[in-house]
N, C-alpha and C. Protein backbone atom coordinates (compact mmCIF):
# COMPACT_ATOMS: atom_id res chain seq x y z
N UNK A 1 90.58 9.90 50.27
CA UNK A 1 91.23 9.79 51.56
C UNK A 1 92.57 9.06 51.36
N UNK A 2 93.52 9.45 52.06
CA UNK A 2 94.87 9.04 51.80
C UNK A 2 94.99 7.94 52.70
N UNK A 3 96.15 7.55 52.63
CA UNK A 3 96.37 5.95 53.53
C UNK A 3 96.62 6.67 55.11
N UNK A 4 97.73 7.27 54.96
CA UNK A 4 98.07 8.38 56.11
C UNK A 4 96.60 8.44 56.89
N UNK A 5 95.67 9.52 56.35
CA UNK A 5 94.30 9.97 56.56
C UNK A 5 93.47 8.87 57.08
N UNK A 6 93.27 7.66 56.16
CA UNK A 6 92.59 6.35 57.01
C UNK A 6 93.00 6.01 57.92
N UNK A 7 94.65 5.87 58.37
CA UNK A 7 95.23 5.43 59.28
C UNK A 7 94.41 5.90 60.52
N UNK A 8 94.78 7.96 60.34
CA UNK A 8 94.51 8.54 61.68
C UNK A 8 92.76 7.95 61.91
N UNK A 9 91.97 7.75 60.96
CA UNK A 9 90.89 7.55 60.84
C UNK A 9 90.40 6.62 61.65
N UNK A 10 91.21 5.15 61.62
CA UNK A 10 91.14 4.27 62.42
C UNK A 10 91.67 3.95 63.70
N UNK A 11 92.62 5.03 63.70
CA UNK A 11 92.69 5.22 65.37
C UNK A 11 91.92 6.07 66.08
N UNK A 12 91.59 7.00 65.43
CA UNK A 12 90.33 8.21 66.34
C UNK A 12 89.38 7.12 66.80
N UNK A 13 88.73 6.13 65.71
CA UNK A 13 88.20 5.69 65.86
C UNK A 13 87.69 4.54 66.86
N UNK A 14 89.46 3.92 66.80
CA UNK A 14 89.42 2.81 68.39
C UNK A 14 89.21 3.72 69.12
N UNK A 15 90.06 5.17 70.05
CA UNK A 15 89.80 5.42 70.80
C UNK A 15 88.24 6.04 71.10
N UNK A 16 87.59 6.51 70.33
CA UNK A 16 86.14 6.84 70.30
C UNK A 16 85.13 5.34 71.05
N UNK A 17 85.62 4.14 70.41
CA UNK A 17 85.27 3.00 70.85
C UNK A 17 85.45 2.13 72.63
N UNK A 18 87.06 2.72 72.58
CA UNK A 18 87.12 2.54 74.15
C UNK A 18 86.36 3.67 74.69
N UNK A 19 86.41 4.84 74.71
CA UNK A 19 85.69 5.54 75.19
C UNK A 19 84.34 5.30 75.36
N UNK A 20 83.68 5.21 74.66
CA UNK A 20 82.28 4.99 74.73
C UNK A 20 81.59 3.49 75.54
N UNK A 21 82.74 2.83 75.43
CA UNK A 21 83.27 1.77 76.45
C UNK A 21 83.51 1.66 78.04
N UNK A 22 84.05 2.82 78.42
CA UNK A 22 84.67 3.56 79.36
C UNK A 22 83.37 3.80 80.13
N UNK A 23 82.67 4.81 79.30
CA UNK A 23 81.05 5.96 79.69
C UNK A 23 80.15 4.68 80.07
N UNK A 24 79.94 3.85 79.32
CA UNK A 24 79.06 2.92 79.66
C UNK A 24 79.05 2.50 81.23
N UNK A 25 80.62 1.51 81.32
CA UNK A 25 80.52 1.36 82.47
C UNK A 25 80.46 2.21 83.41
N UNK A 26 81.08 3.39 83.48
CA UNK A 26 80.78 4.08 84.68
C UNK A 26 79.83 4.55 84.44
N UNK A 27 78.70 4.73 83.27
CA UNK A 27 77.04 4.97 84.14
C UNK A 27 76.34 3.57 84.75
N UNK A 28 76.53 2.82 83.85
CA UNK A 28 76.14 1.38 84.76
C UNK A 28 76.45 1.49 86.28
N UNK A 29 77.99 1.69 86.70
CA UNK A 29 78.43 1.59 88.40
C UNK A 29 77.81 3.05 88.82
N UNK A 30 77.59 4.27 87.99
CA UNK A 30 76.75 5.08 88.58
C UNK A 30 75.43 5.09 89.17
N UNK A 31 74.70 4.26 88.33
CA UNK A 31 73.01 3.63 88.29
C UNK A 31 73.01 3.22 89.88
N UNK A 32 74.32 2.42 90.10
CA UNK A 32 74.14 1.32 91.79
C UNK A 32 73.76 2.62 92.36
N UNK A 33 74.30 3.95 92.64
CA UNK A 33 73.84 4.55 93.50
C UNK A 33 72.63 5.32 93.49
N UNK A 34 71.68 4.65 92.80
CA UNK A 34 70.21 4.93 92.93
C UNK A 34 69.41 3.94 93.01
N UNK A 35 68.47 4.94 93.56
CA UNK A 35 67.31 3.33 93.92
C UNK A 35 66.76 3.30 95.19
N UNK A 36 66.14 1.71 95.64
CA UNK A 36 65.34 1.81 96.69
C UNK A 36 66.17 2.70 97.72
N UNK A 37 65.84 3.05 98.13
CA UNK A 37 66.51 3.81 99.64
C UNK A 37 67.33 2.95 100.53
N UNK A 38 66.71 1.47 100.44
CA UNK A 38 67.27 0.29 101.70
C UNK A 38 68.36 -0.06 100.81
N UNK A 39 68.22 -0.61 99.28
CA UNK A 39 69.24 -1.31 98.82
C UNK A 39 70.38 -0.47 98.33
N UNK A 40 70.13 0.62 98.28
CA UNK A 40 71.57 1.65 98.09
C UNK A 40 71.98 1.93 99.65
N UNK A 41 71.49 1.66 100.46
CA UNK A 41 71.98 1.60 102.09
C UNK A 41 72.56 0.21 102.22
N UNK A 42 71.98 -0.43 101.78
CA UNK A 42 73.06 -2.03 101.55
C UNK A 42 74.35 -1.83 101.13
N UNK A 43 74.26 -1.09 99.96
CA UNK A 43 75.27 -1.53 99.19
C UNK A 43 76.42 -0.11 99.98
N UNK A 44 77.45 -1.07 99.69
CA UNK A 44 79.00 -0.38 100.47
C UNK A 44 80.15 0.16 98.82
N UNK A 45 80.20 1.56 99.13
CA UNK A 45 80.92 2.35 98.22
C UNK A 45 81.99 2.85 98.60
N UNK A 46 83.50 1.84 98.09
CA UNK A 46 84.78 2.59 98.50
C UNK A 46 85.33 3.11 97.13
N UNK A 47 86.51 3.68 97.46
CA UNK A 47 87.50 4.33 97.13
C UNK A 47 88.93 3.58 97.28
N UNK A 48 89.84 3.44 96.24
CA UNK A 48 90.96 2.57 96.62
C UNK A 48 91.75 3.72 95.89
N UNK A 49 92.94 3.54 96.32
CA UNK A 49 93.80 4.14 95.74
C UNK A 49 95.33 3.01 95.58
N UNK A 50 95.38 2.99 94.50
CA UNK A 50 96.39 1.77 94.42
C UNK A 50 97.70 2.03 93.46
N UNK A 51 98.61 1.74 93.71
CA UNK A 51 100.21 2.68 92.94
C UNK A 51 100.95 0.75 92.57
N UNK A 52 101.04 0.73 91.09
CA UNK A 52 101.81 -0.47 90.67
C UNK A 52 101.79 -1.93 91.18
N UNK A 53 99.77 -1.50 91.41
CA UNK A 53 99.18 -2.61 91.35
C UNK A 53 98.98 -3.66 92.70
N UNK A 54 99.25 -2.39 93.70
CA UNK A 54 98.76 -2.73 95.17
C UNK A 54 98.35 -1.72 95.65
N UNK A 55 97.31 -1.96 96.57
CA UNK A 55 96.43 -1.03 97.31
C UNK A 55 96.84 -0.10 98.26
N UNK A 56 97.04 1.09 97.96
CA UNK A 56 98.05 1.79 99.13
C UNK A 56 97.07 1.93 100.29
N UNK A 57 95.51 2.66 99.98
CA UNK A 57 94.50 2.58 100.80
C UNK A 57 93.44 2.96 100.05
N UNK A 58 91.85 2.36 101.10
CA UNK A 58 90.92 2.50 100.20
C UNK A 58 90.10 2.74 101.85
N UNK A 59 89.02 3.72 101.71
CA UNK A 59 87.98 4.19 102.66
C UNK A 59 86.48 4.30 102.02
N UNK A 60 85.51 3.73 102.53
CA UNK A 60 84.11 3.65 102.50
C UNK A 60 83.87 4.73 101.86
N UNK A 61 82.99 5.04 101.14
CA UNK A 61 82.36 6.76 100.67
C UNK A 61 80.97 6.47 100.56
N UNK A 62 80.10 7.38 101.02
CA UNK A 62 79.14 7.61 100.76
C UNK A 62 78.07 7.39 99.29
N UNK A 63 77.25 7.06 99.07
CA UNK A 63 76.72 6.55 97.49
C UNK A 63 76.67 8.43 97.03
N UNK A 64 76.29 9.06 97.38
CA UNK A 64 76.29 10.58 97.08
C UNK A 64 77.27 10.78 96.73
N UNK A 65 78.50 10.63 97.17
CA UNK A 65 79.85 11.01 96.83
C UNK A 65 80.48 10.19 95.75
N UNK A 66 80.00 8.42 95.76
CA UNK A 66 80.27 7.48 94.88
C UNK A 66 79.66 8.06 93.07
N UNK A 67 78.61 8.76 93.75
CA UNK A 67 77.85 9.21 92.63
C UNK A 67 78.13 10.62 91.94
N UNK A 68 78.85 11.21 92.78
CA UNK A 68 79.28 12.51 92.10
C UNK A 68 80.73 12.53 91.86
N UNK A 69 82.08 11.52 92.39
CA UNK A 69 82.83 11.39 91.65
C UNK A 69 82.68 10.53 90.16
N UNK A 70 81.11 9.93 89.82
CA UNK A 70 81.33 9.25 88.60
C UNK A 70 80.90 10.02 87.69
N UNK A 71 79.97 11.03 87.77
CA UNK A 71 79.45 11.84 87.33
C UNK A 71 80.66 12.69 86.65
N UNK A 72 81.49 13.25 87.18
CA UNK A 72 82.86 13.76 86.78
C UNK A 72 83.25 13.26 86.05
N UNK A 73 83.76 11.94 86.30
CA UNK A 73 84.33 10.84 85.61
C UNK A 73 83.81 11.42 83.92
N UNK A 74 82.15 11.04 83.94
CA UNK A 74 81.48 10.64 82.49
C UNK A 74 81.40 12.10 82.53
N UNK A 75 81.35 13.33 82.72
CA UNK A 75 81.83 14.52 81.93
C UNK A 75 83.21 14.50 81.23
N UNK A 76 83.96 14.09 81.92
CA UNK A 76 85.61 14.09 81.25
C UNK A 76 85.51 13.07 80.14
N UNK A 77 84.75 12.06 79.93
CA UNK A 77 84.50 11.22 79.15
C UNK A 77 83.90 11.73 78.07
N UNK A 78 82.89 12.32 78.49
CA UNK A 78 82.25 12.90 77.48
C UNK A 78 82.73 14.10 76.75
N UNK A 79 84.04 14.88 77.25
CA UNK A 79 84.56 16.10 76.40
C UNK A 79 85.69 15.46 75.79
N UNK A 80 86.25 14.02 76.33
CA UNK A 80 87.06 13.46 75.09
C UNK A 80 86.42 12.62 74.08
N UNK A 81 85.10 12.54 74.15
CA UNK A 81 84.48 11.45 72.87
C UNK A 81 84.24 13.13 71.83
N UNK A 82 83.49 14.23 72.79
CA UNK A 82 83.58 14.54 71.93
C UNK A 82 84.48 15.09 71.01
N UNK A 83 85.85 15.68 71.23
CA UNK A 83 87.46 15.90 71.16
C UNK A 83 87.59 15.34 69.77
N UNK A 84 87.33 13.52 69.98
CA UNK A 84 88.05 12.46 69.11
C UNK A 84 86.75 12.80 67.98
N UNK A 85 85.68 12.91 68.17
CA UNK A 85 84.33 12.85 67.17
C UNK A 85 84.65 14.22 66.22
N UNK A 86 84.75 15.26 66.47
CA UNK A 86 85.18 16.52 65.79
C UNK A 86 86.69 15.77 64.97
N UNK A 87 87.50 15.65 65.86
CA UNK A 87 88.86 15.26 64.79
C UNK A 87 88.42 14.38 63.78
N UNK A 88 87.52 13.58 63.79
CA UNK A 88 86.98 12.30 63.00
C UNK A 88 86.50 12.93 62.15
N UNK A 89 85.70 14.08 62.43
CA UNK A 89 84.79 14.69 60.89
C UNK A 89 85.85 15.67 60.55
N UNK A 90 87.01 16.25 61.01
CA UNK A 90 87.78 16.87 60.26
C UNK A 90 88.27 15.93 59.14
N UNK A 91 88.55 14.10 59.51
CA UNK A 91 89.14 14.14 58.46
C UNK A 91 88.61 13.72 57.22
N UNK A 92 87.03 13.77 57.30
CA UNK A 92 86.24 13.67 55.90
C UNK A 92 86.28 15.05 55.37
């Protein structure tokens, strides 16, 4: 393996690391929207939308909806781990 080659090696590799970083938490904040029936009715699920670090607006969402935009989320997550994991065994 060349120096070049390790290099890319060790960057596929951080990003494989944040990623898998990434997936975690949003199945963890996915998990909140399951469960007892009362305590996912407790719990309050917004949406913010925020531009250079202030809140332009943010509205309540539903745990169903909380739960199927994360779901998205960890598919897109999951077609770039796997993306970076293929480039990684290209370069052995």
């Amino acid at each position: 393996m060349t120096e070049k080659t390790l290099e890319q090696a060790i960057e596929i590799k951080r990003v494989i690391d944040k990623l898998r970083n990434v997936k975690e938490e949003l199945e963890e904040t996915r998990n909140l929207c399951f469960g007892n029936t009362n305590e996912v009715r407790s719990r309050t699920f917004y949406v913010e939308i925020s531009e250079k670090g202030c809140c332009k607006k943010s509205t309540i969402i539903s745990s169903q909806a909380a739960k199927n935009a994360l779901e998205y989320e960890i598919l897109d997550v999951d077609e770039k781990l796997k993306k970076n994991l293929n480039a990684l065994s290209e370069l052995y």
